[in-house]
C-alpha atoms as a PDB file:
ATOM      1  CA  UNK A   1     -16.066  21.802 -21.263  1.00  0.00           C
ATOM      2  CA  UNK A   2     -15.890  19.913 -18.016  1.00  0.00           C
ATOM      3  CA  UNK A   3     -13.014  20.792 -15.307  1.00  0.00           C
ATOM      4  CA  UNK A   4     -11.196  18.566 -14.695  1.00  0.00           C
ATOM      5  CA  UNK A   5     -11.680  16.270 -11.751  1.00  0.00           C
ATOM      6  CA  UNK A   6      -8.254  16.311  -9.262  1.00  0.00           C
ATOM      7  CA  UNK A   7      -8.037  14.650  -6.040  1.00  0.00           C
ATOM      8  CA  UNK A   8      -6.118  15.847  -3.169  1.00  0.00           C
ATOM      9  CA  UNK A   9      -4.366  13.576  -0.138  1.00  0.00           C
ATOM     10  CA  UNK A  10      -1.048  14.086   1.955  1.00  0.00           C
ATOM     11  CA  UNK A  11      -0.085  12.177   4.905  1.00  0.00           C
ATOM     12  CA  UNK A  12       0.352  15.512   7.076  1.00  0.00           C
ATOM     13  CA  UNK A  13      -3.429  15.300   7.815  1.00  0.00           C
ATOM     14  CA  UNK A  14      -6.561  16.564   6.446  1.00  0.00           C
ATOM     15  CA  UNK A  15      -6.054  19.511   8.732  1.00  0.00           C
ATOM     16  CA  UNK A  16      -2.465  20.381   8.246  1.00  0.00           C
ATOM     17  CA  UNK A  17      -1.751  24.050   5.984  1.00  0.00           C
ATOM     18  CA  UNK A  18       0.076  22.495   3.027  1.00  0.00           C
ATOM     19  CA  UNK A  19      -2.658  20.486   1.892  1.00  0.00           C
ATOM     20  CA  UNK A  20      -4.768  23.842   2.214  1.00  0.00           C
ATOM     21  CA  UNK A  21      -2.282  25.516  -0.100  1.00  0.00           C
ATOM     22  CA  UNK A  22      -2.923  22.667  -2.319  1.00  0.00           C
ATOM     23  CA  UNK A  23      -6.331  22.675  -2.387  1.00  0.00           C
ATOM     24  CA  UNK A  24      -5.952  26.552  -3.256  1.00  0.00           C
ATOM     25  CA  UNK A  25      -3.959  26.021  -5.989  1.00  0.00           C
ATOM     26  CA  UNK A  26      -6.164  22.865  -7.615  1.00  0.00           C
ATOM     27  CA  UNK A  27      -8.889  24.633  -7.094  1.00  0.00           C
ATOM     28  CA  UNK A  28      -7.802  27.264 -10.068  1.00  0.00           C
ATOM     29  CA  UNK A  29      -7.379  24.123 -12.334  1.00  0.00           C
ATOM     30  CA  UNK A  30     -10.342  21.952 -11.430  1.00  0.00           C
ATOM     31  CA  UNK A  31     -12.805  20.719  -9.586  1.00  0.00           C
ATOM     32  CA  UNK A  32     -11.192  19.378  -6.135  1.00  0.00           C
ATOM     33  CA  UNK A  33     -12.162  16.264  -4.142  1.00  0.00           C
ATOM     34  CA  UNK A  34     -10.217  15.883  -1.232  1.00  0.00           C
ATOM     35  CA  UNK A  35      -9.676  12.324   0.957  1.00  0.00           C
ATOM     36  CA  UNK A  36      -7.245  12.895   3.317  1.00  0.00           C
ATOM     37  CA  UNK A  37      -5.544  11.128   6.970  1.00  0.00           C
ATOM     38  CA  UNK A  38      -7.698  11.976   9.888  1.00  0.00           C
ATOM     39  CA  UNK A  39      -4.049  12.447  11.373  1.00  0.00           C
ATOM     40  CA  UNK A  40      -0.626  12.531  10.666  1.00  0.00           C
ATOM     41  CA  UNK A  41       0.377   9.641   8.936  1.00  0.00           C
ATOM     42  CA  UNK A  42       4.386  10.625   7.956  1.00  0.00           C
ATOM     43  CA  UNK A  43       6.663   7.513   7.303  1.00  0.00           C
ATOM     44  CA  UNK A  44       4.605   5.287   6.986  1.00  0.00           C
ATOM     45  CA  UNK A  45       5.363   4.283   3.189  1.00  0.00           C
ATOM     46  CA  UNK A  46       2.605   2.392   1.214  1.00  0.00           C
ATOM     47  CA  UNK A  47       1.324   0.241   4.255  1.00  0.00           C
ATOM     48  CA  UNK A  48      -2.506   0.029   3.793  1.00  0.00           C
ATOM     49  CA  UNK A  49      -5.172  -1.198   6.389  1.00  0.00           C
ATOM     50  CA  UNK A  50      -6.077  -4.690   6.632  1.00  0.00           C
ATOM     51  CA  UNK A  51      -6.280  -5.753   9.749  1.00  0.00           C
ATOM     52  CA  UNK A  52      -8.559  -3.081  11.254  1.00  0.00           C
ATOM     53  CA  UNK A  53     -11.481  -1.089  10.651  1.00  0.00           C
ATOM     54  CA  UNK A  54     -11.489   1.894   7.738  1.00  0.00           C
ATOM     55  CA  UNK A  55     -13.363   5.083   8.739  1.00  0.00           C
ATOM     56  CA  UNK A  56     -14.552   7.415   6.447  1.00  0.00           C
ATOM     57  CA  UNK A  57     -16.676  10.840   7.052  1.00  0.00           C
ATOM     58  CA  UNK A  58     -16.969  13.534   5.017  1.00  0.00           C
ATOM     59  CA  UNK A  59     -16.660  17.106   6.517  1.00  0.00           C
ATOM     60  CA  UNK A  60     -16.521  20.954   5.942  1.00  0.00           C
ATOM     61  CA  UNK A  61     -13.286  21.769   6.029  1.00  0.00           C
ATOM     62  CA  UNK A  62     -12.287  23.414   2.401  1.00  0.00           C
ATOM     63  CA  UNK A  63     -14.710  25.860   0.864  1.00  0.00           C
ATOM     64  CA  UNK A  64     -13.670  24.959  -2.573  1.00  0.00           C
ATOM     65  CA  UNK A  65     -13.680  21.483  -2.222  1.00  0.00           C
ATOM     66  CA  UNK A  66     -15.758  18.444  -1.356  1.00  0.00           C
ATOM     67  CA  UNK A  67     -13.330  17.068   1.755  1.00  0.00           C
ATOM     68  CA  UNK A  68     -13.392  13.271   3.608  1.00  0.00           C
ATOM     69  CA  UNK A  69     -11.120  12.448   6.107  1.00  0.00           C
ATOM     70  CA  UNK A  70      -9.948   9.162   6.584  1.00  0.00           C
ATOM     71  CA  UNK A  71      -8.634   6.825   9.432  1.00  0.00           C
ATOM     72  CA  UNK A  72      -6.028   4.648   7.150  1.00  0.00           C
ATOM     73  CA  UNK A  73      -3.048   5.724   5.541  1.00  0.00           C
ATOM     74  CA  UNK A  74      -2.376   7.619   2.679  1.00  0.00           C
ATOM     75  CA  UNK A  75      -2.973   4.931   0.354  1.00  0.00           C
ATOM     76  CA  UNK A  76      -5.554   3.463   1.971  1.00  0.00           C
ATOM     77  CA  UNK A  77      -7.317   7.307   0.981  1.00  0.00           C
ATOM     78  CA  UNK A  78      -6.304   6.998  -2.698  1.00  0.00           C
ATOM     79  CA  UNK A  79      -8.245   3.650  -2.537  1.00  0.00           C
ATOM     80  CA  UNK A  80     -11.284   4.630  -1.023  1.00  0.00           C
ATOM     81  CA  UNK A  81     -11.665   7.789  -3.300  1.00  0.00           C
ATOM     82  CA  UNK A  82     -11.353   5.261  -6.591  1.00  0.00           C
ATOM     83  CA  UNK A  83     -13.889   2.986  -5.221  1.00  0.00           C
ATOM     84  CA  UNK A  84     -16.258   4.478  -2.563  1.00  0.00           C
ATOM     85  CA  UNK A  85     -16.196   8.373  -3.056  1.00  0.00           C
ATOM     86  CA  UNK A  86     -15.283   8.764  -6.801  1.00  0.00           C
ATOM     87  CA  UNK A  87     -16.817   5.932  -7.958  1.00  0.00           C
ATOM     88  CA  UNK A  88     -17.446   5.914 -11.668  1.00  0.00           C
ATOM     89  CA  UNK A  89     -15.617   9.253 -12.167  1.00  0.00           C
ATOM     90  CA  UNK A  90     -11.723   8.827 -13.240  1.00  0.00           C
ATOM     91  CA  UNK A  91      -9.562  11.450 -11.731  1.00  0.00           C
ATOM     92  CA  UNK A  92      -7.700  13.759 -14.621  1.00  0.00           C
ATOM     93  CA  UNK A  93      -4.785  13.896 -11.985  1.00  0.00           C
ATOM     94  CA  UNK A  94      -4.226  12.851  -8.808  1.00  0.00           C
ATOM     95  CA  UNK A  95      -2.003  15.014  -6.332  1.00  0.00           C
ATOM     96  CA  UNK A  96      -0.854  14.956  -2.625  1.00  0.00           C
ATOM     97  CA  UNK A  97       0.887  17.090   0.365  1.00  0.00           C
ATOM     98  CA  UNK A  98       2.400  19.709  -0.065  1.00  0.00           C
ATOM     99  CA  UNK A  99       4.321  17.744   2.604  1.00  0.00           C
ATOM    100  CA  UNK A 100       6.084  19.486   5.522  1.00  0.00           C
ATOM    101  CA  UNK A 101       9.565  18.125   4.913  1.00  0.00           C
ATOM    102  CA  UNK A 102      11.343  16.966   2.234  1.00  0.00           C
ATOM    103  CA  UNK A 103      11.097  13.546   0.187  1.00  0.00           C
ATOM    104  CA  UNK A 104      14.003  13.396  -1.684  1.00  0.00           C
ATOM    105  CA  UNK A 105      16.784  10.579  -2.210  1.00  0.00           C
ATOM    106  CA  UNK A 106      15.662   7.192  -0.184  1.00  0.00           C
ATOM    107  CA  UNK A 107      12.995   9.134   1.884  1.00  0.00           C
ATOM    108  CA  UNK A 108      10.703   8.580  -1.331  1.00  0.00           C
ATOM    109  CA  UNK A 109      10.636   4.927   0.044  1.00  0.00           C
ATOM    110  CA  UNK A 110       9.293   5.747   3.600  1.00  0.00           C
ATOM    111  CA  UNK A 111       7.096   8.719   2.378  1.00  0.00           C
ATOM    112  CA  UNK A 112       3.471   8.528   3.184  1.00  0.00           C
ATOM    113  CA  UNK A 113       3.190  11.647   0.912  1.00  0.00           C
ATOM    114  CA  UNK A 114       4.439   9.696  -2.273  1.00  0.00           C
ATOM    115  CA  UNK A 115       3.071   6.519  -1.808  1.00  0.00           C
ATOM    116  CA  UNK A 116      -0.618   8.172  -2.543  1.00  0.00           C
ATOM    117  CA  UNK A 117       1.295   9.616  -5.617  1.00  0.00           C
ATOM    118  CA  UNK A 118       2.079   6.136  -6.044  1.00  0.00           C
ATOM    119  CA  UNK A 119      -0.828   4.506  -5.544  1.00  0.00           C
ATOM    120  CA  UNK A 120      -2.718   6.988  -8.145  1.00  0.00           C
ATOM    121  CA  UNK A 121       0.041   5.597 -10.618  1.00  0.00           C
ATOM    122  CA  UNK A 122      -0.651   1.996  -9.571  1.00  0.00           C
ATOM    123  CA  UNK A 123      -4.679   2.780 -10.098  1.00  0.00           C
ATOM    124  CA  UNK A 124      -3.600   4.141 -14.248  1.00  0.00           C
ATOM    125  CA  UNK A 125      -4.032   8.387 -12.572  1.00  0.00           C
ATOM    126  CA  UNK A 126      -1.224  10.702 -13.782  1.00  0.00           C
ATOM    127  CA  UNK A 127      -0.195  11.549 -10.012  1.00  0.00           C
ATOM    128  CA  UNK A 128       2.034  13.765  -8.658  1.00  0.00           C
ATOM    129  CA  UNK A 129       3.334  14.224  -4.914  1.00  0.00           C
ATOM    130  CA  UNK A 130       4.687  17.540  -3.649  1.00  0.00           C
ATOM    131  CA  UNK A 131       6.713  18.285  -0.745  1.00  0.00           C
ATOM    132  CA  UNK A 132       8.459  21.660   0.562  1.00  0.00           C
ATOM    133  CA  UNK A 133      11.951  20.924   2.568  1.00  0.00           C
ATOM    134  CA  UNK A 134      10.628  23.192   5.701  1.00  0.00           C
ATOM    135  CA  UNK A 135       9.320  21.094   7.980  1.00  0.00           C
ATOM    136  CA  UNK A 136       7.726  23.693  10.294  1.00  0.00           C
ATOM    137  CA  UNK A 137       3.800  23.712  10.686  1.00  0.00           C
ATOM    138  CA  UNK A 138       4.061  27.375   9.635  1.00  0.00           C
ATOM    139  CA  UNK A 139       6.462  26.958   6.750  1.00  0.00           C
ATOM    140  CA  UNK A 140       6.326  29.711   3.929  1.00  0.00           C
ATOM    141  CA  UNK A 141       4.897  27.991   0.972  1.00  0.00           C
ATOM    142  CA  UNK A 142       4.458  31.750  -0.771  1.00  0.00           C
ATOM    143  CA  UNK A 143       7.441  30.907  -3.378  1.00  0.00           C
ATOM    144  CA  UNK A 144       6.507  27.442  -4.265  1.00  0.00           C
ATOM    145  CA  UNK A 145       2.783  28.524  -5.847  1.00  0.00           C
ATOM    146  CA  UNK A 146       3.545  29.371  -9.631  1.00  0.00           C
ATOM    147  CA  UNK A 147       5.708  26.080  -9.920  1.00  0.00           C
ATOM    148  CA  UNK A 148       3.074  23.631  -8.190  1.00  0.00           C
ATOM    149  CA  UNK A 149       0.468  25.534 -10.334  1.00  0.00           C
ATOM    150  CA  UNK A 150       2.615  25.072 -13.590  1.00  0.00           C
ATOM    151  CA  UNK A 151       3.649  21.825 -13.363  1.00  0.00           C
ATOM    152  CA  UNK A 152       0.313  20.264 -12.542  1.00  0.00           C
ATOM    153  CA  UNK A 153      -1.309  22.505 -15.572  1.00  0.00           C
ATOM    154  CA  UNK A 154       1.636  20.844 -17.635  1.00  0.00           C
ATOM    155  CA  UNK A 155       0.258  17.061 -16.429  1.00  0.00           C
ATOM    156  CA  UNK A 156      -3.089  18.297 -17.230  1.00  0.00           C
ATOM    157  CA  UNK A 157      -2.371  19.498 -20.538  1.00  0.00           C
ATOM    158  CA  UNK A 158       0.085  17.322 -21.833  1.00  0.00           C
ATOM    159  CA  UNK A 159      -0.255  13.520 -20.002  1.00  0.00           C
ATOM    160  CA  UNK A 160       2.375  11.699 -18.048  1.00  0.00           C
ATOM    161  CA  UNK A 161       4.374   8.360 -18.608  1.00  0.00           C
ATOM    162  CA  UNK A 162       2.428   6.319 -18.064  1.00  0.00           C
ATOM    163  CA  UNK A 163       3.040   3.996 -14.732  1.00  0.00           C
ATOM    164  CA  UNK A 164       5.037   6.855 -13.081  1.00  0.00           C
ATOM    165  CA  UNK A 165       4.484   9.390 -10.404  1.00  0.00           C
ATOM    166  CA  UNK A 166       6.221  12.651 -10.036  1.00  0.00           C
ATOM    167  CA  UNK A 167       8.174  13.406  -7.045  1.00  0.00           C
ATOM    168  CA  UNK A 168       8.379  16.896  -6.723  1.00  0.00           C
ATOM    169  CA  UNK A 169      10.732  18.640  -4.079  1.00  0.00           C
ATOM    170  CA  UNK A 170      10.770  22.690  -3.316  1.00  0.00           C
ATOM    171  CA  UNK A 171      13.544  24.562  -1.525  1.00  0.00           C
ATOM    172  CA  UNK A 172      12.990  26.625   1.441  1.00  0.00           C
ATOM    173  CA  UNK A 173      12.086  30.082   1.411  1.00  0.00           C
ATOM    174  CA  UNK A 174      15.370  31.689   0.622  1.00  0.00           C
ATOM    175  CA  UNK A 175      16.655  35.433   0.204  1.00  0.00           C
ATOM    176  CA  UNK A 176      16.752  34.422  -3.806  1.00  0.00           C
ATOM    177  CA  UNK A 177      14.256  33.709  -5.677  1.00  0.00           C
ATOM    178  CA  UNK A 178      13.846  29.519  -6.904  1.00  0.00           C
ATOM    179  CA  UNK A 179      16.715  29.349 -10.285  1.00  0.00           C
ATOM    180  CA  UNK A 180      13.915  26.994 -11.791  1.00  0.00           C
ATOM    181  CA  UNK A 181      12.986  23.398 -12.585  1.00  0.00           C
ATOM    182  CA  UNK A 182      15.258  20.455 -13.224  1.00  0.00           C
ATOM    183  CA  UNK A 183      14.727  16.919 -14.251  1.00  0.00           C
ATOM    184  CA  UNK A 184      16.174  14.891 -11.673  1.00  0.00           C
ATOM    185  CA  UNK A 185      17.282  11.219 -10.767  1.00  0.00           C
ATOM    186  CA  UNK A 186      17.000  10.445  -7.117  1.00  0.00           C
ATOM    187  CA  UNK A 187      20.154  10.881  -4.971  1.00  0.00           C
ATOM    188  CA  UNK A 188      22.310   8.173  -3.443  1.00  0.00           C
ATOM    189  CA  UNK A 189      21.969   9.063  -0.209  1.00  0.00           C
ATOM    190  CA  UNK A 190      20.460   7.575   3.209  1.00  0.00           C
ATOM    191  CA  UNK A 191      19.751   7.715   7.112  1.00  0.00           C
ATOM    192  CA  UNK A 192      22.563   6.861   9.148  1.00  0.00           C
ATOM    193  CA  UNK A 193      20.143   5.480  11.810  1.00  0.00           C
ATOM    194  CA  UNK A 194      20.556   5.207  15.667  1.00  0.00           C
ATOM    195  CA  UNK A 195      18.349   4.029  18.451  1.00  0.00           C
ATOM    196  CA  UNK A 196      18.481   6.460  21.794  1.00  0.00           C
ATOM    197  CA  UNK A 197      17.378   4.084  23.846  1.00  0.00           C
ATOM    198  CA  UNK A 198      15.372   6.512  27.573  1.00  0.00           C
ATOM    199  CA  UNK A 199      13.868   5.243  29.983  1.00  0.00           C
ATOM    200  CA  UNK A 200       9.928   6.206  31.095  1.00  0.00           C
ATOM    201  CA  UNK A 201       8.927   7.382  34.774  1.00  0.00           C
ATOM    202  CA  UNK A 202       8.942   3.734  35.591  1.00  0.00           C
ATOM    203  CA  UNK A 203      12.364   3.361  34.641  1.00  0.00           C
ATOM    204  CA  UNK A 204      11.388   1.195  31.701  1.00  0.00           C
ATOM    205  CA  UNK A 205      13.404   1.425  28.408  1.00  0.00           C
ATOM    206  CA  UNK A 206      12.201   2.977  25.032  1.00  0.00           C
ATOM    207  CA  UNK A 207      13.926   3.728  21.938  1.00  0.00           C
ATOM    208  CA  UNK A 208      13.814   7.149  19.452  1.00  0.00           C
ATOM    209  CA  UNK A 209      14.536   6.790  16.133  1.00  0.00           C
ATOM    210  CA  UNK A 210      17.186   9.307  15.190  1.00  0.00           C
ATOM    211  CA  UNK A 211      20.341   9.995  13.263  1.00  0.00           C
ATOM    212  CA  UNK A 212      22.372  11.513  10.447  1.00  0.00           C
ATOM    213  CA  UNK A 213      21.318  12.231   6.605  1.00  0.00           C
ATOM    214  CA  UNK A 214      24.353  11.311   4.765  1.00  0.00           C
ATOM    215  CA  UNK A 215      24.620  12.349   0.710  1.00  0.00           C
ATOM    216  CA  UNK A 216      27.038   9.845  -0.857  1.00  0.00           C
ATOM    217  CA  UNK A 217      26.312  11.481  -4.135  1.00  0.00           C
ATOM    218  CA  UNK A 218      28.722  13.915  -6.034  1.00  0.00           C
ATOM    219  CA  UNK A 219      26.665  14.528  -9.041  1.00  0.00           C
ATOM    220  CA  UNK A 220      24.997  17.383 -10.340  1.00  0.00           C
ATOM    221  CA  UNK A 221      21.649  15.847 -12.047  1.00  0.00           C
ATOM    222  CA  UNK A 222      20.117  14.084  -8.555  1.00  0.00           C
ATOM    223  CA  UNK A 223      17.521  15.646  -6.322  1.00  0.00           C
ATOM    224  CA  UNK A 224      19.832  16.679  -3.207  1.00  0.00           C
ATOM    225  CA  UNK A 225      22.077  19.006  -5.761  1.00  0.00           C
ATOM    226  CA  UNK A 226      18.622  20.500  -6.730  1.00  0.00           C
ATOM    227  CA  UNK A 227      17.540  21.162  -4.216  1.00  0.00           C
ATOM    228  CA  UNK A 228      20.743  22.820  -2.678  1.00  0.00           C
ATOM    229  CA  UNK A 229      21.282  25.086  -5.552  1.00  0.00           C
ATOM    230  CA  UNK A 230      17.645  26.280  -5.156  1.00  0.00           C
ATOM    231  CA  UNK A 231      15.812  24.251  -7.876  1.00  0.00           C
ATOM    232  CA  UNK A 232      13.035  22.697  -7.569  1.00  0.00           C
ATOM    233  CA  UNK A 233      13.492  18.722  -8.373  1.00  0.00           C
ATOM    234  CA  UNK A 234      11.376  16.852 -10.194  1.00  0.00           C
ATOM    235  CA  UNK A 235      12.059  13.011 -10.240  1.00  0.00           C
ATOM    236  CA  UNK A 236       9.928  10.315 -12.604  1.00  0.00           C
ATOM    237  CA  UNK A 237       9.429   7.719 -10.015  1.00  0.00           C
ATOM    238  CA  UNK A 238       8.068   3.881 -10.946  1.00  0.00           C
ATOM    239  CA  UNK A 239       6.503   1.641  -8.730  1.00  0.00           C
ATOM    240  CA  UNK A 240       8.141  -1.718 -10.701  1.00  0.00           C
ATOM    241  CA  UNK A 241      11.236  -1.853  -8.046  1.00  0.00           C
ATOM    242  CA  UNK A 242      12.706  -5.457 -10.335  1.00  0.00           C
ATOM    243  CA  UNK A 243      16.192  -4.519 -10.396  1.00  0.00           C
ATOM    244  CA  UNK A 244      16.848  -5.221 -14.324  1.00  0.00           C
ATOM    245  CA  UNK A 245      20.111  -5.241 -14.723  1.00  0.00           C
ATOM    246  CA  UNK A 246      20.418  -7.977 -12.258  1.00  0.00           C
ATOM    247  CA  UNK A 247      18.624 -10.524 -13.992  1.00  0.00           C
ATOM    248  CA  UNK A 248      21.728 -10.999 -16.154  1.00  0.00           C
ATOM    249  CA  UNK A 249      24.076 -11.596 -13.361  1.00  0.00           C
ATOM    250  CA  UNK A 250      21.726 -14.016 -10.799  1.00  0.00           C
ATOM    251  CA  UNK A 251      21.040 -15.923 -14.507  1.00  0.00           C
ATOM    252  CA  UNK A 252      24.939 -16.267 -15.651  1.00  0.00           C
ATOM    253  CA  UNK A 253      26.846 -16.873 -12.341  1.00  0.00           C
ATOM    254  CA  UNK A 254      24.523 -18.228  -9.957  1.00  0.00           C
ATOM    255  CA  UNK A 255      23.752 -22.278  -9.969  1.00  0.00           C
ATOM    256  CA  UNK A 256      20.229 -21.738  -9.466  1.00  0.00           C
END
């Protein structure tokens, strides 16, 4: 039988060492096409390239794999592998990272990393996007292997709900080993944001984005509690964002 066919992104960069460890690990599943960032393309959501020129060249980067990198953003890769590199040919699965940092609770909304999960969900690909919460270059993805392996054999083997992508979170390397998998809903939690505003040689003003993560959520079934009690969190994520249970409301007490 033919292997299946799984295609690799991130938004780390077709050069960074998680999406190496990926392509390791697909490689023992399938046969790999990768089309990733030609740099780092972190936070920057599902934006895609309109306005500008698209770039696209492969190169000899990952012996297992057939690799392209690509000038857009992480969805902008999904898109060109469906329609310029894959062509005909229907990915069995789509995956991307591992990501350098974590993606759980609202950072699923900025993450470059999940919105090629999401893209390969938008395109009808069971898709799933990983990310380890180390964000160090040289992070220690050694522990995370047999669970990234697992559950993309499981997608493989047994389908996904259709019109969802995984989001998949791993602890840091710890003294204990990972407790195990759980199920998760994403956490109601969020940037408290500030604006340091410096100043340049010239004494003009510039602003850097920083701040405090802030976990408003007590439960024990969310991402953040996962990933804090050494689990690794796996959340169903949708890309219809229609807030259903408002309909109701806006209909019955608004004079619309």
């Amino acid at each position: 039988m033919a292997k299946p066919l799984i295609l690799v992104s991130n938004d780390d960069g077709i050069t960074s060492y998680g999406i190496r460890i990926l392509v390791e690990i697909m490689s023992e599943l399938g046969e790999v096409v990768v089309v990733a960032p030609d740099s780092p393309q972190s936070g920057m959501g599902h934006a895609i390239t309109i306005g500008n020129t698209l770039r696209l060249d492969e190169v000899d980067i990952f012996k297992v794999a057939r690799s392209y990198k690509c000038s857009g953003t992480p969805a902008d890769c999904v898109k060109l592998a469906k329609h310029r590199v894959l062509k005909d040919k229907k990915p069995d699965l789509v995956v991307s990272g591992i990501n350098h940092g974590a993606n759980t609770s609202i950072s699923v909304l900025y993450s470059g990393t999940m919105s090629a999960a999401i893209e390969g969900a938008i395109e009808d690909m069971p898709s799933i996007g990983f990310s380890l919460c180390d964000y160090s270059s040289k992070a220690d993805f050694s522990h995370i292997r047999e669970f990234v392996y697992k559950i993309a054999s499981e997608a493989l083997e047994k389908g996904m709900p259709k019109n969802t992508a995984l989001n998949v979170n791993f602890p840091p390397k710890r003294n204990e080993k990972i407790r195990g998998i759980k199920i998760c809903r994403q956490a109601r939690a969020r940037w408290q944001e500030e604006f340091d505003e410096r100043f340049d040689p010239y004494g003009r003003s510039y602003f850097w984005l920083a701040g405090n993560f802030v976990n408003f959520d007590k439960g024990e079934d969310n991402d953040e509690w996962a990933i804090a009690n050494n689990y690794v969190s796996v959340v169903p994520c949708q890309f219809d964002m229609t807030a259903h249970h408002a309909i109701g409301q806006l209909n019955n007490d608004w004079d619309l």
